[in-house]
PDB file of N, CA and C in Angstrom:
ATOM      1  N   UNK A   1      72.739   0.121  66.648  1.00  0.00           N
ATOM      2  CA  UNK A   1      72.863  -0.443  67.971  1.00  0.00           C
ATOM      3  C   UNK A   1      73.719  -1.700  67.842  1.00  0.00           C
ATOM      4  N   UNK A   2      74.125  -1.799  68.832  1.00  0.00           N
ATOM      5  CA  UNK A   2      75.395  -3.613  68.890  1.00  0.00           C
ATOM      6  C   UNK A   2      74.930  -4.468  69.843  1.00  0.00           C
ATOM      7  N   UNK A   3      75.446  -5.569  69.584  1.00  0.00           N
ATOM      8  CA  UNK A   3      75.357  -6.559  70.535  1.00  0.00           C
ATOM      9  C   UNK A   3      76.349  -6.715  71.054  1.00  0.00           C
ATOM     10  N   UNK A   4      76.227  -7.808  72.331  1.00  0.00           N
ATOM     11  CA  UNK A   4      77.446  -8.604  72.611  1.00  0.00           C
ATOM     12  C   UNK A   4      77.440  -9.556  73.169  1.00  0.00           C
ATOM     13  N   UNK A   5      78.006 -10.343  73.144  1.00  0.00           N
ATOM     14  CA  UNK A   5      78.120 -11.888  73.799  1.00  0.00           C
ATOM     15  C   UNK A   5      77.554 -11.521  75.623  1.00  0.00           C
ATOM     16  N   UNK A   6      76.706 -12.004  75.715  1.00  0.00           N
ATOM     17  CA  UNK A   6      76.161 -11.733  77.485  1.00  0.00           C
ATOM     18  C   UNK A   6      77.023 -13.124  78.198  1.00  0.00           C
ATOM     19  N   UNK A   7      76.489 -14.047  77.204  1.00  0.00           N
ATOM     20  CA  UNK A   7      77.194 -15.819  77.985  1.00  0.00           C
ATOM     21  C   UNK A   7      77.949 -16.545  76.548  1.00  0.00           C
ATOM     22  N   UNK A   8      78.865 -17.565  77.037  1.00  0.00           N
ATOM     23  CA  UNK A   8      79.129 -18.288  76.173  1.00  0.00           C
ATOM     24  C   UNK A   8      80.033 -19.740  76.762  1.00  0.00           C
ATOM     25  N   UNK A   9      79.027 -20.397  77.239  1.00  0.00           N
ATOM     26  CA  UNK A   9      79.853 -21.652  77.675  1.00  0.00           C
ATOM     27  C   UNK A   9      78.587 -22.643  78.005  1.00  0.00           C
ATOM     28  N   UNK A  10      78.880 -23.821  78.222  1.00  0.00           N
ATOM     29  CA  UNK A  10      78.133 -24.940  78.707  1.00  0.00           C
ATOM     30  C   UNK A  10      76.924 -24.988  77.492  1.00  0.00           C
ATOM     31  N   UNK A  11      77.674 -24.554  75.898  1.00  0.00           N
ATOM     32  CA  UNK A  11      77.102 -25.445  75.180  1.00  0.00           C
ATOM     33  C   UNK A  11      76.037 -24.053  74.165  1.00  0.00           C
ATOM     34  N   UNK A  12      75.785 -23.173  74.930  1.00  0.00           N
ATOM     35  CA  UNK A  12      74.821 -21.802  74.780  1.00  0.00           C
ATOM     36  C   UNK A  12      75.971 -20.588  74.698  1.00  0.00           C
ATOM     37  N   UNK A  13      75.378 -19.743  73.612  1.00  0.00           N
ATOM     38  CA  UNK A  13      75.903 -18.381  73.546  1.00  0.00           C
ATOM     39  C   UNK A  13      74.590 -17.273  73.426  1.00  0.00           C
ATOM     40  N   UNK A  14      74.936 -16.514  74.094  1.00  0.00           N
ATOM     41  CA  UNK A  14      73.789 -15.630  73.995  1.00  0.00           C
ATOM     42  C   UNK A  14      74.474 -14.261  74.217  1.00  0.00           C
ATOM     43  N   UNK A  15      73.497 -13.170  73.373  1.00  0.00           N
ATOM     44  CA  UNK A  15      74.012 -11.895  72.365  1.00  0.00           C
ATOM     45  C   UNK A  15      73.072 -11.052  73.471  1.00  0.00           C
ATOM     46  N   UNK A  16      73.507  -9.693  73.356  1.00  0.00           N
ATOM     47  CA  UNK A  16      72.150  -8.595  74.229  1.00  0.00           C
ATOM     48  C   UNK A  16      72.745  -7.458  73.240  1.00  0.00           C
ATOM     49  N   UNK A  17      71.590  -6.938  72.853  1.00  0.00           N
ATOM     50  CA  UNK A  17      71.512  -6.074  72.844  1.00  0.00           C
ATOM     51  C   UNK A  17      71.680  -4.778  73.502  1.00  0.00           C
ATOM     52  N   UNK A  18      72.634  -3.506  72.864  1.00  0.00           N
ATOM     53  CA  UNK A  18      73.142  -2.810  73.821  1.00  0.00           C
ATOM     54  C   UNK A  18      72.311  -1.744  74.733  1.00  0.00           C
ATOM     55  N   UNK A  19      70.587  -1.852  74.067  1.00  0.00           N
ATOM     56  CA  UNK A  19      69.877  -1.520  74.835  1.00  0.00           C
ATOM     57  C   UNK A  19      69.352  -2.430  76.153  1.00  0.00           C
ATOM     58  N   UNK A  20      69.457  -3.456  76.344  1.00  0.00           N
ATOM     59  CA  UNK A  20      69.198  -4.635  77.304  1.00  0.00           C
ATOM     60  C   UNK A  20      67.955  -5.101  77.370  1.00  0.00           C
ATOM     61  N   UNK A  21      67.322  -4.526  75.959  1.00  0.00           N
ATOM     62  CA  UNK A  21      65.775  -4.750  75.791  1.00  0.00           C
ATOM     63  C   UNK A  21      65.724  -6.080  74.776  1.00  0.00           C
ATOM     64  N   UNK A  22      66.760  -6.552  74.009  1.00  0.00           N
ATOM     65  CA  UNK A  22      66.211  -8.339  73.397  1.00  0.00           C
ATOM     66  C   UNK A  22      67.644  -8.962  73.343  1.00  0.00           C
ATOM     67  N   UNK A  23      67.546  -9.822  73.512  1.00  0.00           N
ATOM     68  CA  UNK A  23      68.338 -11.090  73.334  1.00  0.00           C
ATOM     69  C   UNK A  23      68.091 -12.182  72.160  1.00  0.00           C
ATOM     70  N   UNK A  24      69.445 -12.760  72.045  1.00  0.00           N
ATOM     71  CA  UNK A  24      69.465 -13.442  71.105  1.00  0.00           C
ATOM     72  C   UNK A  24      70.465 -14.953  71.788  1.00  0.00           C
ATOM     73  N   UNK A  25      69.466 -16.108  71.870  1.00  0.00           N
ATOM     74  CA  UNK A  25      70.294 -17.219  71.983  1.00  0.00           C
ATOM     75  C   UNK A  25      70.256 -18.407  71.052  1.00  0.00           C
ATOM     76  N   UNK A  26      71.797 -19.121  71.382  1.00  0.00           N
ATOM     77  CA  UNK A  26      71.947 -20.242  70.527  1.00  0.00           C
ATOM     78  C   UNK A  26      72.597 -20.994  71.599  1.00  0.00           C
ATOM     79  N   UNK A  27      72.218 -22.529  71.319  1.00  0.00           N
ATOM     80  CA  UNK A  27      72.043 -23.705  72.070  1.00  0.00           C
ATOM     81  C   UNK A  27      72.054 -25.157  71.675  1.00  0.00           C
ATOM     82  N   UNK A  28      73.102 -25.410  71.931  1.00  0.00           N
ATOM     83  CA  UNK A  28      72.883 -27.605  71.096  1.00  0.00           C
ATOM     84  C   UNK A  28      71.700 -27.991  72.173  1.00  0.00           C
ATOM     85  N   UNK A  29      71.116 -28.581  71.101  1.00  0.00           N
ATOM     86  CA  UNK A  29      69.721 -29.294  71.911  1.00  0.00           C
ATOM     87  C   UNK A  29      70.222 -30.364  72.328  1.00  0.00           C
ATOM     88  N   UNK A  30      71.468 -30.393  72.725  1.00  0.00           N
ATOM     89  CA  UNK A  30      71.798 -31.472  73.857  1.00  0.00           C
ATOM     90  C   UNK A  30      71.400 -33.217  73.189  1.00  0.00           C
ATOM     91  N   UNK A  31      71.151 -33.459  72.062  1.00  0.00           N
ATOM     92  CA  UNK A  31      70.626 -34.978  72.169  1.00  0.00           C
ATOM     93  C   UNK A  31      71.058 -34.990  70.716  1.00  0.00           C
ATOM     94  N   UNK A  32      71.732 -34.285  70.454  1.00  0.00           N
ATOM     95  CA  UNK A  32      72.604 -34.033  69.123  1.00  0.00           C
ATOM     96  C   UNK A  32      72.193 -34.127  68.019  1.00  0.00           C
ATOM     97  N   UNK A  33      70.830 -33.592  68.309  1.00  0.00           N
ATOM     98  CA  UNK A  33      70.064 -33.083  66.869  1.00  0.00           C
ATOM     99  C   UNK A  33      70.225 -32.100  66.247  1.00  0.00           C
ATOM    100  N   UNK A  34      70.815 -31.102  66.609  1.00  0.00           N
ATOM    101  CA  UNK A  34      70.964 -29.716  65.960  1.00  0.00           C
ATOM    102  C   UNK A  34      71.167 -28.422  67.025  1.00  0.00           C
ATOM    103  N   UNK A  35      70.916 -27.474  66.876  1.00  0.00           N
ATOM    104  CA  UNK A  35      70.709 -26.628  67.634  1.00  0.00           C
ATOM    105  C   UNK A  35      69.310 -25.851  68.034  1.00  0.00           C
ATOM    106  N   UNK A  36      69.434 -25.108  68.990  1.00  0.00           N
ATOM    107  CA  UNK A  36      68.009 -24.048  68.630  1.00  0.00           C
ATOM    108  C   UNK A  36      68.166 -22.793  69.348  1.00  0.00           C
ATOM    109  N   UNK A  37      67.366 -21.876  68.680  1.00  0.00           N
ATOM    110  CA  UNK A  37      67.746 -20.259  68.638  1.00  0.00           C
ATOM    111  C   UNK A  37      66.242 -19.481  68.625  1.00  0.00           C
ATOM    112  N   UNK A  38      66.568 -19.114  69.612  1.00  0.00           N
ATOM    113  CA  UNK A  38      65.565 -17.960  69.936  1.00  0.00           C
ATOM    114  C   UNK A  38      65.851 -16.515  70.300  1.00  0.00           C
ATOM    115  N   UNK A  39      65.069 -15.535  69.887  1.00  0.00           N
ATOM    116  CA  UNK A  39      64.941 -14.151  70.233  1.00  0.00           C
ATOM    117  C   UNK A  39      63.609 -13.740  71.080  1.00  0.00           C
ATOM    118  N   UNK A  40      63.918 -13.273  71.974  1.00  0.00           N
ATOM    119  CA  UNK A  40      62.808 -12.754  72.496  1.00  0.00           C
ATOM    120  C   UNK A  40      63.130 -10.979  73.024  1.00  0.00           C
ATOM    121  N   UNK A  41      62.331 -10.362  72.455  1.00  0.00           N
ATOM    122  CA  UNK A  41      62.537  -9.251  73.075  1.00  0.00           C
ATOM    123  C   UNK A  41      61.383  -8.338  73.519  1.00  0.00           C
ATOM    124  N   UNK A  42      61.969  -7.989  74.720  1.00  0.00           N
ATOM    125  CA  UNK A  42      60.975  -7.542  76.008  1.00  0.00           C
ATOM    126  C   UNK A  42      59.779  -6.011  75.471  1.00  0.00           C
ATOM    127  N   UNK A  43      58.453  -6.535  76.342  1.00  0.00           N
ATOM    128  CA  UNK A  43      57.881  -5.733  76.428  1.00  0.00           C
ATOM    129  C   UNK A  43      57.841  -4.115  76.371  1.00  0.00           C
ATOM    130  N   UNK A  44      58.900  -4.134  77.031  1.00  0.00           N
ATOM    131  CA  UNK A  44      59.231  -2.324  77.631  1.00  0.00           C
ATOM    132  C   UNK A  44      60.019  -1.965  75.699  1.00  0.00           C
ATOM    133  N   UNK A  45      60.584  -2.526  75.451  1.00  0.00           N
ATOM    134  CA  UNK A  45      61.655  -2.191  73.579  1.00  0.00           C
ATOM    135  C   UNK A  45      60.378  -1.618  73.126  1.00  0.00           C
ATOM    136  N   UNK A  46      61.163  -0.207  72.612  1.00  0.00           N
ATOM    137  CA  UNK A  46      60.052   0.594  71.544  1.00  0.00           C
ATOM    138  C   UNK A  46      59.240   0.199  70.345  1.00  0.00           C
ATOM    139  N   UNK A  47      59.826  -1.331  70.122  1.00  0.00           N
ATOM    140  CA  UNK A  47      59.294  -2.032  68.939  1.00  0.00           C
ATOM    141  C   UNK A  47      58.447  -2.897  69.485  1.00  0.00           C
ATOM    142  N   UNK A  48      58.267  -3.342  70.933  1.00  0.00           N
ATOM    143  CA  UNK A  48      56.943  -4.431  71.027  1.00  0.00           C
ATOM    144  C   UNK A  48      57.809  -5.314  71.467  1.00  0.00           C
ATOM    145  N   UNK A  49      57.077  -6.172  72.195  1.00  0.00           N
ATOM    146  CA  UNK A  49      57.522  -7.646  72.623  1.00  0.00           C
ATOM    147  C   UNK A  49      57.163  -8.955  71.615  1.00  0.00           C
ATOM    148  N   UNK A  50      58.451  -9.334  71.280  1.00  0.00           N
ATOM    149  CA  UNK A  50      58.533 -10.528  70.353  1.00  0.00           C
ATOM    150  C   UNK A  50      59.359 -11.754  71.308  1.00  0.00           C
ATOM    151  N   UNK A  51      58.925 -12.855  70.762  1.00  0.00           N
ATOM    152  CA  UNK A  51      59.591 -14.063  70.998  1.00  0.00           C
ATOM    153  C   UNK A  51      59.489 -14.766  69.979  1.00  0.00           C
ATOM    154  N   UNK A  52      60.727 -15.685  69.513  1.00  0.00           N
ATOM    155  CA  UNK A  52      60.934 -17.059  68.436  1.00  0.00           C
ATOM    156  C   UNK A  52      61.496 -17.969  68.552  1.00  0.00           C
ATOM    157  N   UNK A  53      61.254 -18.750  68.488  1.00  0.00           N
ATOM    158  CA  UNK A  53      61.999 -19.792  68.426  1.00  0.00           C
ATOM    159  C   UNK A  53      62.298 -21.112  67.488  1.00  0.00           C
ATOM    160  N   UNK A  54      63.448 -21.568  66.926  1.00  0.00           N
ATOM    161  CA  UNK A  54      63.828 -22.521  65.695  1.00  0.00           C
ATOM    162  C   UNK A  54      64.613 -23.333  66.212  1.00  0.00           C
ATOM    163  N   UNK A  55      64.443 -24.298  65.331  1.00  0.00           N
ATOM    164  CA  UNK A  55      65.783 -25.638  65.678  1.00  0.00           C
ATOM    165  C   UNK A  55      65.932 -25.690  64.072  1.00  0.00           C
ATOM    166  N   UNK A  56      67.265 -25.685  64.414  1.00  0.00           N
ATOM    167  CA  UNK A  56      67.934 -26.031  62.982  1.00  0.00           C
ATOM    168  C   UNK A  56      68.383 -27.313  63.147  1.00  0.00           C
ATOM    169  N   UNK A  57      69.038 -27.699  62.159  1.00  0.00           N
ATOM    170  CA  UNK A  57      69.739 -28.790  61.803  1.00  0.00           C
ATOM    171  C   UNK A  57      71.665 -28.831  62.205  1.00  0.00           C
ATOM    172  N   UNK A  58      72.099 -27.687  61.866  1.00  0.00           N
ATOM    173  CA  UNK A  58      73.880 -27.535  62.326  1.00  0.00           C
ATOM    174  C   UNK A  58      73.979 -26.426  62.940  1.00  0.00           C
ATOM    175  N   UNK A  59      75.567 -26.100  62.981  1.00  0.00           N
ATOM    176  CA  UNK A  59      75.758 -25.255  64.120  1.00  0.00           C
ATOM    177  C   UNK A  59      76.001 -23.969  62.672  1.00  0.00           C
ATOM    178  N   UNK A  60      76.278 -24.357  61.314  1.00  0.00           N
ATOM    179  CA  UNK A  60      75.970 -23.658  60.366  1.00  0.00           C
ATOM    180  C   UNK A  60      74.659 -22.793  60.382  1.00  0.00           C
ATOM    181  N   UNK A  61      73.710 -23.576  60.499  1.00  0.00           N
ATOM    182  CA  UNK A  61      72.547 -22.855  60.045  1.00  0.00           C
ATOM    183  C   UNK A  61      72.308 -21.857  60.989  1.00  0.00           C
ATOM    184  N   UNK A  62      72.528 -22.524  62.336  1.00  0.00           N
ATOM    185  CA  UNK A  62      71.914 -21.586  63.337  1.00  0.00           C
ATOM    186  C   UNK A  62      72.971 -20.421  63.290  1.00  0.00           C
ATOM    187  N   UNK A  63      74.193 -20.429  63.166  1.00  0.00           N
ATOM    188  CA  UNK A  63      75.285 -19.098  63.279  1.00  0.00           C
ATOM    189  C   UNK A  63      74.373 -18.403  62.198  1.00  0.00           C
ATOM    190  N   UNK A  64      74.049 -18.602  61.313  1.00  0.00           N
ATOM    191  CA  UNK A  64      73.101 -18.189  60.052  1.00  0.00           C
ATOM    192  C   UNK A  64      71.902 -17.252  60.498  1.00  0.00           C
ATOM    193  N   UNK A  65      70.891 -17.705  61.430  1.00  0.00           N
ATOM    194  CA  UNK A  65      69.504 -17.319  61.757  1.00  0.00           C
ATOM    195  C   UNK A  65      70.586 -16.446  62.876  1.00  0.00           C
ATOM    196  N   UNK A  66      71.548 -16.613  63.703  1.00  0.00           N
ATOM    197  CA  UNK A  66      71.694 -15.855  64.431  1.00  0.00           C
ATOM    198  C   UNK A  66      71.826 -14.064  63.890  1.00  0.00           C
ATOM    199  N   UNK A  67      72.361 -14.244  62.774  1.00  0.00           N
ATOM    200  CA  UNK A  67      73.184 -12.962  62.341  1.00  0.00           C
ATOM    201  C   UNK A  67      71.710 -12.610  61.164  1.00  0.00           C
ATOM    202  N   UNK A  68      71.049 -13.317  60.772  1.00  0.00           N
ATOM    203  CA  UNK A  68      70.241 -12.714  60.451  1.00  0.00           C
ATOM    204  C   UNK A  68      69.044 -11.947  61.561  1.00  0.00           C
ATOM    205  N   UNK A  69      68.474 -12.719  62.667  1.00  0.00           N
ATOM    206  CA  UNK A  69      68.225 -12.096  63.992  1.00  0.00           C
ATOM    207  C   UNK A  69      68.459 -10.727  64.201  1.00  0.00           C
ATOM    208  N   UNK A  70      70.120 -10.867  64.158  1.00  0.00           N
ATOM    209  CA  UNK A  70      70.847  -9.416  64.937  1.00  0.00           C
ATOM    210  C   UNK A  70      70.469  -8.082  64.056  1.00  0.00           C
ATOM    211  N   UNK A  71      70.228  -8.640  62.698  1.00  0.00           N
ATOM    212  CA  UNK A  71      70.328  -7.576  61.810  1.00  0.00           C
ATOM    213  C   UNK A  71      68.997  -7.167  61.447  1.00  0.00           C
ATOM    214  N   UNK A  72      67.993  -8.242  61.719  1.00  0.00           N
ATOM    215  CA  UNK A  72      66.040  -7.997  62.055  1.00  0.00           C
ATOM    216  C   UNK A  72      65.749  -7.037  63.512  1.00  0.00           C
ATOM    217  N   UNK A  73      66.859  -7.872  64.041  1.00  0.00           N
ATOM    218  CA  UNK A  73      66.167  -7.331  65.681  1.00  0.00           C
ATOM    219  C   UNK A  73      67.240  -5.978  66.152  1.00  0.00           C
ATOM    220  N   UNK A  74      67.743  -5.229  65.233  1.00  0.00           N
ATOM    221  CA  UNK A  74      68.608  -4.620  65.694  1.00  0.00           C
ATOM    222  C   UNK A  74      67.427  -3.039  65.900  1.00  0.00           C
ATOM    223  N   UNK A  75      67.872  -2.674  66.425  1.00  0.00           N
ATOM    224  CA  UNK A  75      67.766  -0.982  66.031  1.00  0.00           C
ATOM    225  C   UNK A  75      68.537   0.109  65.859  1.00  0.00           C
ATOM    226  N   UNK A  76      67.734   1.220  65.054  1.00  0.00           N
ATOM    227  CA  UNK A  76      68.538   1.960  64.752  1.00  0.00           C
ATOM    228  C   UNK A  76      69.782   2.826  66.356  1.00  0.00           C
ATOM    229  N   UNK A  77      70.892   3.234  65.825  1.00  0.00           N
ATOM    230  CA  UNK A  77      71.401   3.673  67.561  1.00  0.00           C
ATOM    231  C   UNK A  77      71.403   5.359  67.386  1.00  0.00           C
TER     232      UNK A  77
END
């Protein structure tokens, strides 16, 4: 299955899944501490409803948890 960029401006990018059942976002916490990244994916996804959420430290780490995310939260297509 793939993702793709759903948004990407005003600071946030966020990924969907091409089933439209989880998402994946990344976000400067605005006060220029780092970022933070969460997945949440919905009830109805054959795998269960999950949510997470992290603050990292750079925009490194979090591109990091993102692509590891995509490749946890992916499913098979």
């Amino acid at each position: 299955m793939s993702w793709r960029v759903r948004r990407d401006r005003d600071g946030i990018t966020e990924w969907e899944r091409s089933d439209g059942l989880a998402s994946i976002r990344k976000r400067d916490r605005g006060d220029g501490e780092g970022y933070v990244v969460r997945v949440d994916r919905l009830e109805q996804a054959p795998e269960g409803r999950t949510y997470r959420r992290e603050s990292v430290a750079d925009e490194a780490a979090a591109d990091e948890l993102v692509d590891d995310w995509r490749e946890a939260f992916d499913r098979p297509s």
